[in-house]
Protein backbone atom coordinates (compact mmCIF):
# COMPACT_ATOMS: atom_id res chain seq x y z
CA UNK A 1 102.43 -55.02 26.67
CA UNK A 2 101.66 -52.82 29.09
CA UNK A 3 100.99 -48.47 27.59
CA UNK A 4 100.71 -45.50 29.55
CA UNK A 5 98.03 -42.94 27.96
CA UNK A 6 99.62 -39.58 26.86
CA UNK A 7 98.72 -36.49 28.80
CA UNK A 8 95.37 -35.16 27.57
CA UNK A 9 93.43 -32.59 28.15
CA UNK A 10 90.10 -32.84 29.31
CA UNK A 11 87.92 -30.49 28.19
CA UNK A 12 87.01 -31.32 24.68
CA UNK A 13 87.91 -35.16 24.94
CA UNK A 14 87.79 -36.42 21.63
CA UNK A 15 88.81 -39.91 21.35
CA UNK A 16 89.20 -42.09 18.43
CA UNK A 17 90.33 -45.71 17.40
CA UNK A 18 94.20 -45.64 15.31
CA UNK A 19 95.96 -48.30 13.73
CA UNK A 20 99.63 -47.36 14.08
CA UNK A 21 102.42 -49.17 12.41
CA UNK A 22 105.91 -48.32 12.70
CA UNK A 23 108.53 -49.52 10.53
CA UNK A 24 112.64 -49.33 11.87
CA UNK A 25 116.03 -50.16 10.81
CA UNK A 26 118.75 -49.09 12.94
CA UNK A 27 122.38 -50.97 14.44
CA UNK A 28 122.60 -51.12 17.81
CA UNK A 29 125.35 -52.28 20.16
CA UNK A 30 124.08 -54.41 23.28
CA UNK A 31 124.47 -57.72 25.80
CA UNK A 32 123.76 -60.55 23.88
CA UNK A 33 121.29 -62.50 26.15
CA UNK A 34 119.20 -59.39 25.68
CA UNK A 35 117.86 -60.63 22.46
CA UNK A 36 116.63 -63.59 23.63
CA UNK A 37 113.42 -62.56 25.39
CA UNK A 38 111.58 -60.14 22.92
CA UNK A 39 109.57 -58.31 25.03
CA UNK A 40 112.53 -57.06 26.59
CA UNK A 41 114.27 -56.05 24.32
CA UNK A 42 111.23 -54.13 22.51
CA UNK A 43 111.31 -52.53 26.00
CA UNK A 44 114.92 -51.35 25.25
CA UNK A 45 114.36 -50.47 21.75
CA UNK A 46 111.67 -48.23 22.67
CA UNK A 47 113.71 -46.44 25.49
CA UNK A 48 116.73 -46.11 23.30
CA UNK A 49 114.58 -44.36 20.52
CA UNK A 50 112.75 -42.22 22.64
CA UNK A 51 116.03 -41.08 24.04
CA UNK A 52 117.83 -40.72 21.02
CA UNK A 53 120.62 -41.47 18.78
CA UNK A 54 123.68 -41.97 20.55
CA UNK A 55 126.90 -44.06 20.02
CA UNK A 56 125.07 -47.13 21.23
CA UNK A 57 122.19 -46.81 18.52
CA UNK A 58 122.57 -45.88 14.92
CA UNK A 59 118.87 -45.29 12.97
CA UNK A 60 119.19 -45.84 9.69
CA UNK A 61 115.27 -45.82 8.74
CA UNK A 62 112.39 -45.13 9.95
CA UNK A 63 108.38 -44.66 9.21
CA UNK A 64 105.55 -43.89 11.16
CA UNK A 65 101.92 -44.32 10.04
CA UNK A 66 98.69 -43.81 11.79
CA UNK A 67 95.01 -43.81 10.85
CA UNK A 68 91.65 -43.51 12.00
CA UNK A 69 89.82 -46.70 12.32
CA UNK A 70 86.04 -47.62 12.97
CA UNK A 71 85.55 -48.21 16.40
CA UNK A 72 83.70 -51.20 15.09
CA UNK A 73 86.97 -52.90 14.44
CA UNK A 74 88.69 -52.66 17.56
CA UNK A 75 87.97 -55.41 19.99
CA UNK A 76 85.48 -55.02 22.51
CA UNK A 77 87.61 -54.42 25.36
CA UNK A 78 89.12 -51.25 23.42
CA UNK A 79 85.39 -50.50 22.63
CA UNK A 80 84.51 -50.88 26.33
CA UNK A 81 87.45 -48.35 27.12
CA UNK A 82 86.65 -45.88 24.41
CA UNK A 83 82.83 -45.72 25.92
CA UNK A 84 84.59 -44.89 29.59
CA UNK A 85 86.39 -42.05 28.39
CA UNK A 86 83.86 -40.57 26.42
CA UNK A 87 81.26 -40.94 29.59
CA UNK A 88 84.20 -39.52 31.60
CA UNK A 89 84.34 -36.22 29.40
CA UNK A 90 80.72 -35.91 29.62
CA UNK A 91 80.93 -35.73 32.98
CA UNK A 92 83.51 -32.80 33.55
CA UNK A 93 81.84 -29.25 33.70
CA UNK A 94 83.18 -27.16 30.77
């Protein structure tokens, strides 16, 4: 699955390590063969709900959760990436 960072500043980067889990239930009105390949249609999901509610997509629940984790628990590529950006703010003059 392929993210895109959000903006950030960079002067005081402070990065951390979340779990996030997200809980829907919505309708939704679409082609058929889209939800066949999941990835795709995660893809549309996402889209849809960041646009939001129209007469194509009816939310009926939804819950967001996210929490600070120990570093120590993410894998070590995530670890590897977390180091980066921290060297990367230490290197921008304040």
């Amino acid at each position: 699955m392929n993210s895109k960072a959000l903006p950030r500043q960079i002067n005081n980067l402070e990065v951390g390590v979340y779990e996030c889990e997200i809980h829907l239930k919505f309708r939704l009105i679409e082609e058929k063969s889209l939800l066949s390949d999941r990835e795709q249609l995660l893809q549309v999901l996402l889209e849809a709900l960041t646009e939001g509610a129209d007469e194509f997509l009816e939310t009926l629940q939804a819950s967001v959760k996210a929490q600070e984790i120990s570093e120590f628990k993410a894998s070590p590529q995530m670890r590897r990436q977390l180091m980066r950006l921290r060297n990367f703010s230490d290197t921008i003059p304040q």
